[in-house]
N, C-alpha and C. Protein backbone atom coordinates (compact mmCIF):
# COMPACT_ATOMS: atom_id res chain seq x y z
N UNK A 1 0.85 -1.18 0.00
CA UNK A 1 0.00 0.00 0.00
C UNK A 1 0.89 1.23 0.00
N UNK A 2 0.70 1.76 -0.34
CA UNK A 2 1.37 3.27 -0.49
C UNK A 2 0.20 4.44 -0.70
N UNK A 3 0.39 5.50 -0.41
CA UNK A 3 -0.29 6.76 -0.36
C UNK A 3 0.72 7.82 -0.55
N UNK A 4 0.48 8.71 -2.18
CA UNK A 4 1.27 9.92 -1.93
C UNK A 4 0.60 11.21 -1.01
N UNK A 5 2.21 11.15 -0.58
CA UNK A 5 1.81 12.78 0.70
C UNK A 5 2.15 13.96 0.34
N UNK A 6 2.61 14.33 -1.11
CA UNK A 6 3.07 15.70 -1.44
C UNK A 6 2.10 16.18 -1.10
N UNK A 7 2.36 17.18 -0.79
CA UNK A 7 1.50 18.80 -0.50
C UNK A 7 1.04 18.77 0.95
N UNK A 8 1.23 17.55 1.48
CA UNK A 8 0.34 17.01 2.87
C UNK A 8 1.34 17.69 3.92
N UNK A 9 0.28 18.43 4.95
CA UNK A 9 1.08 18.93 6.19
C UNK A 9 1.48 17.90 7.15
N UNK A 10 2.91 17.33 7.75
CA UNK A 10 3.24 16.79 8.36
C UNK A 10 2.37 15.79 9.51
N UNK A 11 1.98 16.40 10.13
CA UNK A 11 1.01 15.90 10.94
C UNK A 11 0.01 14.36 10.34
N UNK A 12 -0.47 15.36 9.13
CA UNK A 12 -2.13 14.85 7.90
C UNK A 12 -0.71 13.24 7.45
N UNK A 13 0.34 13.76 7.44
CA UNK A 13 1.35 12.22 6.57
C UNK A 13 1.30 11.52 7.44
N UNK A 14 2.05 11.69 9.08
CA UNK A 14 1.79 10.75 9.95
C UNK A 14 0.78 9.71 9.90
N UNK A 15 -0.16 10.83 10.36
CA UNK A 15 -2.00 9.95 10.56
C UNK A 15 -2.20 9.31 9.61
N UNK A 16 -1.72 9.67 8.05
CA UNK A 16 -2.29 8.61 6.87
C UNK A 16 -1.11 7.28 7.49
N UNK A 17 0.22 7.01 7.80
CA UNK A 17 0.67 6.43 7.79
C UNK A 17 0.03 5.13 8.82
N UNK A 18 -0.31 5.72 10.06
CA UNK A 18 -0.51 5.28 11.11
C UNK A 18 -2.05 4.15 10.78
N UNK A 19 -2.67 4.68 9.72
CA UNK A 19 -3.89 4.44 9.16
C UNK A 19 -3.67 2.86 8.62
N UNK A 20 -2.95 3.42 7.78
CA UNK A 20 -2.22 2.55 6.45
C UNK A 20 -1.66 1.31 7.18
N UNK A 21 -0.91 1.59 8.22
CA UNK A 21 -0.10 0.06 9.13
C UNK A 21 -1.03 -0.61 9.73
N UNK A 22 -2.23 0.52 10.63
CA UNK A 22 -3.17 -0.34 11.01
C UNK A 22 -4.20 -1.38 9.93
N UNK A 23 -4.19 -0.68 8.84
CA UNK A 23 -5.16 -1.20 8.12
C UNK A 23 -4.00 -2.63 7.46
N UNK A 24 -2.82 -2.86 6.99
CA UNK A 24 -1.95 -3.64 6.92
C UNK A 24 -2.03 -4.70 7.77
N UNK A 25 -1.76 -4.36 9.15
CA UNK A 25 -2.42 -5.44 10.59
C UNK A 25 -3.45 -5.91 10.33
N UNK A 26 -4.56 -5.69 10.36
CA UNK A 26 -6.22 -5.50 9.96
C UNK A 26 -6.45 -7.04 8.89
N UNK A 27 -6.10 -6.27 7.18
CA UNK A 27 -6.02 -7.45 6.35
C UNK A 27 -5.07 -8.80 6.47
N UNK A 28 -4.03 -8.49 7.12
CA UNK A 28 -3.20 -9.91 7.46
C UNK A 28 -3.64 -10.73 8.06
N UNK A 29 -4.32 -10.01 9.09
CA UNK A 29 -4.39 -10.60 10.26
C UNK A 29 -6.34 -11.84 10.07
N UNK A 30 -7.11 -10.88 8.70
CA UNK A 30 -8.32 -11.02 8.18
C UNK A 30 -7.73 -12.53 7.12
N UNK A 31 -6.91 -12.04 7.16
CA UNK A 31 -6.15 -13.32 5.79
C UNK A 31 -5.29 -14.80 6.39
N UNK A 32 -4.55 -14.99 7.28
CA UNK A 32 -3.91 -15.27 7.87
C UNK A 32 -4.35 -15.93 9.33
N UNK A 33 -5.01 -15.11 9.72
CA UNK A 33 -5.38 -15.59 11.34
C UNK A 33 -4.32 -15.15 12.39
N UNK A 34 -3.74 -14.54 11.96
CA UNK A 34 -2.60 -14.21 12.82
C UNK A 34 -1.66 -12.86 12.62
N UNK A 35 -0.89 -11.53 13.13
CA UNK A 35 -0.11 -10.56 12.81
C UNK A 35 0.81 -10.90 11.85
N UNK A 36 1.14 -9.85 11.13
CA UNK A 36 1.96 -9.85 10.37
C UNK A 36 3.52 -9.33 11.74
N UNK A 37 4.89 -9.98 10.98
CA UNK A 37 5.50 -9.67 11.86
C UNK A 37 6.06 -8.21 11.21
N UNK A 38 6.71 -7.49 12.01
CA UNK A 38 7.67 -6.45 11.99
C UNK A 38 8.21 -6.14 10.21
N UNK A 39 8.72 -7.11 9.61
CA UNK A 39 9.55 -6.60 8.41
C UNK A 39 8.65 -7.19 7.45
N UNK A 40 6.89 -7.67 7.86
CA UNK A 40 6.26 -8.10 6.97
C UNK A 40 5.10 -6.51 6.72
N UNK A 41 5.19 -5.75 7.94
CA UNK A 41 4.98 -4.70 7.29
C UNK A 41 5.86 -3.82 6.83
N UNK A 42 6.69 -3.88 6.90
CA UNK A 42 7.77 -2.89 6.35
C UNK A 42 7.92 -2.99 4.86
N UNK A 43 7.52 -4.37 4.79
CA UNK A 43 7.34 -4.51 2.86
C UNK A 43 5.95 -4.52 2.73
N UNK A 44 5.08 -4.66 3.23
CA UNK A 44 3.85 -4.42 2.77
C UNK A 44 3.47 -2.71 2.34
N UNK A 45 3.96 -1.75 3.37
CA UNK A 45 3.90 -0.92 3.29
C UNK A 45 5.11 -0.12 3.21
N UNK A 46 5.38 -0.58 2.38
CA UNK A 46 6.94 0.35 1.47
C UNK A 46 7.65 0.79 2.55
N UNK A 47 7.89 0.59 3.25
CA UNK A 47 9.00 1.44 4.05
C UNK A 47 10.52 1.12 4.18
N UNK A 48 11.51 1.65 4.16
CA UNK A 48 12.97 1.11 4.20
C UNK A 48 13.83 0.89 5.46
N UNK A 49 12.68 0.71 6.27
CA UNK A 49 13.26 0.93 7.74
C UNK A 49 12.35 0.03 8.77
N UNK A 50 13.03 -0.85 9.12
CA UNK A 50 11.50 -1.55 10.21
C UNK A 50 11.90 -0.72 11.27
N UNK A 51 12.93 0.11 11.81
CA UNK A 51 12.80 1.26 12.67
C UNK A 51 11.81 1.75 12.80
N UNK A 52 11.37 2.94 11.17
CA UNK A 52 10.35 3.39 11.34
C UNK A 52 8.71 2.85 11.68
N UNK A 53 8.83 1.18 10.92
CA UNK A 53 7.71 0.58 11.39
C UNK A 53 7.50 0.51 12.98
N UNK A 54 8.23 0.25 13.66
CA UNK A 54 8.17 0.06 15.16
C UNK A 54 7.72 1.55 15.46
N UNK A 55 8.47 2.48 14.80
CA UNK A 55 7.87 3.98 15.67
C UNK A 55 6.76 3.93 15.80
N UNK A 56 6.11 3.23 14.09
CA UNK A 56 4.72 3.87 14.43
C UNK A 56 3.71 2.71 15.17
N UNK A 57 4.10 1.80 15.36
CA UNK A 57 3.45 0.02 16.13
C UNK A 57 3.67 1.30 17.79
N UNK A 58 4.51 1.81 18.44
CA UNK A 58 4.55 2.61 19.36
C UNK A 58 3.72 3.58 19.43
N UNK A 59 3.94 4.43 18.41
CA UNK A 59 2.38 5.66 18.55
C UNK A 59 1.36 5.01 18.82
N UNK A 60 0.83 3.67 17.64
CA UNK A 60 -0.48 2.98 17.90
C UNK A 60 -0.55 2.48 19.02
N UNK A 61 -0.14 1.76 19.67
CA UNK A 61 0.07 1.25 20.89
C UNK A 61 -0.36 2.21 22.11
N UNK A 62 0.50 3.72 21.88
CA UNK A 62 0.36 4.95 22.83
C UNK A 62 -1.26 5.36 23.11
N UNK A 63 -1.60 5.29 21.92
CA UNK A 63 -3.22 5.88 21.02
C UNK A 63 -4.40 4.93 21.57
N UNK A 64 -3.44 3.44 22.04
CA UNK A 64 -4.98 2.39 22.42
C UNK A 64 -4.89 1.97 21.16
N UNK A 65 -4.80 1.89 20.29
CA UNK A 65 -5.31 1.19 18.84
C UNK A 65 -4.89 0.05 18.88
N UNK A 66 -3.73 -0.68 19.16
CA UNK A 66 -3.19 -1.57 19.24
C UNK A 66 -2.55 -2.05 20.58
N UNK A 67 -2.53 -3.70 20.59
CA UNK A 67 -1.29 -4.14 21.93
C UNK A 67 -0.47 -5.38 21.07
N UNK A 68 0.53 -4.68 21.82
CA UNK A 68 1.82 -5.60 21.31
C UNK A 68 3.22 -5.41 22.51
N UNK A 69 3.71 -6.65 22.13
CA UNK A 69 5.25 -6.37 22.72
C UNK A 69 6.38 -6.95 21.80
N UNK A 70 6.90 -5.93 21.55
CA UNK A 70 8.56 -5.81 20.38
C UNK A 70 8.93 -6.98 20.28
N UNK A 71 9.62 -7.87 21.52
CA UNK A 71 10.26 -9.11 21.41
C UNK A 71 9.08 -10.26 20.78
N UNK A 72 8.02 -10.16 20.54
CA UNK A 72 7.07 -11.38 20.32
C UNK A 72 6.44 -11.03 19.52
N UNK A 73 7.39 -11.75 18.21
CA UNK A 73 6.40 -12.06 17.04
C UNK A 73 4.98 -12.46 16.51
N UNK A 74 4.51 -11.94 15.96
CA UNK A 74 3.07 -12.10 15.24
C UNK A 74 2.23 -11.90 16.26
N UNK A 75 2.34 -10.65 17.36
CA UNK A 75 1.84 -11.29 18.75
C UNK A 75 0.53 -9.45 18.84
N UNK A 76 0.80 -8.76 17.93
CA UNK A 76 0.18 -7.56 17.19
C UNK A 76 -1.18 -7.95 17.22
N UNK A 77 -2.04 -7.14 18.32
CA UNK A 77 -3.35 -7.04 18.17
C UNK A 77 -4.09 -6.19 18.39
N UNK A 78 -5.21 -5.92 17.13
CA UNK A 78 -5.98 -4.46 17.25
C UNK A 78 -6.76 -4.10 18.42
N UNK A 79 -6.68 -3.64 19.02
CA UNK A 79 -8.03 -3.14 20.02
C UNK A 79 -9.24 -2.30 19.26
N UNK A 80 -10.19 -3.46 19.15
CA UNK A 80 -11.65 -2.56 18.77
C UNK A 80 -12.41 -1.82 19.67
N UNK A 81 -12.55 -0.13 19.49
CA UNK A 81 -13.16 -0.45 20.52
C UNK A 81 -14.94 0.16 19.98
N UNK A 82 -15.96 0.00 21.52
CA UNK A 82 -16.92 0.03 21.07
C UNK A 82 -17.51 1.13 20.73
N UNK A 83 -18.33 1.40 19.98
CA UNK A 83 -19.19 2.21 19.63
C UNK A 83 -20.91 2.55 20.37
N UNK A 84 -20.85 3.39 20.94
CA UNK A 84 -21.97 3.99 21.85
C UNK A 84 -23.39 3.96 21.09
């Protein structure tokens, strides 16, 4: 998946990114039965750095969107939460 961000204010690129990994988690996990690991999103979603993938598995994590822990593979899971 990829999304171009020219013209996009910093912030608006993040959030698409953060979107984009969750939604990456999401279908793997819809396909599979299980997380994708670490450098399986990093190629899913173009990135050249599983650094940067972890930054953003951390924001999500920060946000509630997700639980995970670094050392344990495929171990990435969404938190749904409910709707009122």
């Amino acid at each position: 998946m990829y999304y171009s961000y020219l013209g996009m204010p910093r912030e608006e690129q993040k959030q698409k990114r953060e979107e984009e990994i969750l939604s990456i988690i999401r279908l793997y996990w819809n396909i599979y039965n299980y997380s994708p690991t670490v450098r399986e999103i990093t190629e899913m979603a173009s990135v050249t750095s599983t650094s940067t993938v972890l930054k953003y598995l951390n924001k999500l994590q920060e946000k509630g969107m997700i639980d995970w822990k670094e050392k344990a593979p495929r171990q990435i899971q969404i938190i749904e939460k409910e709707t009122a």
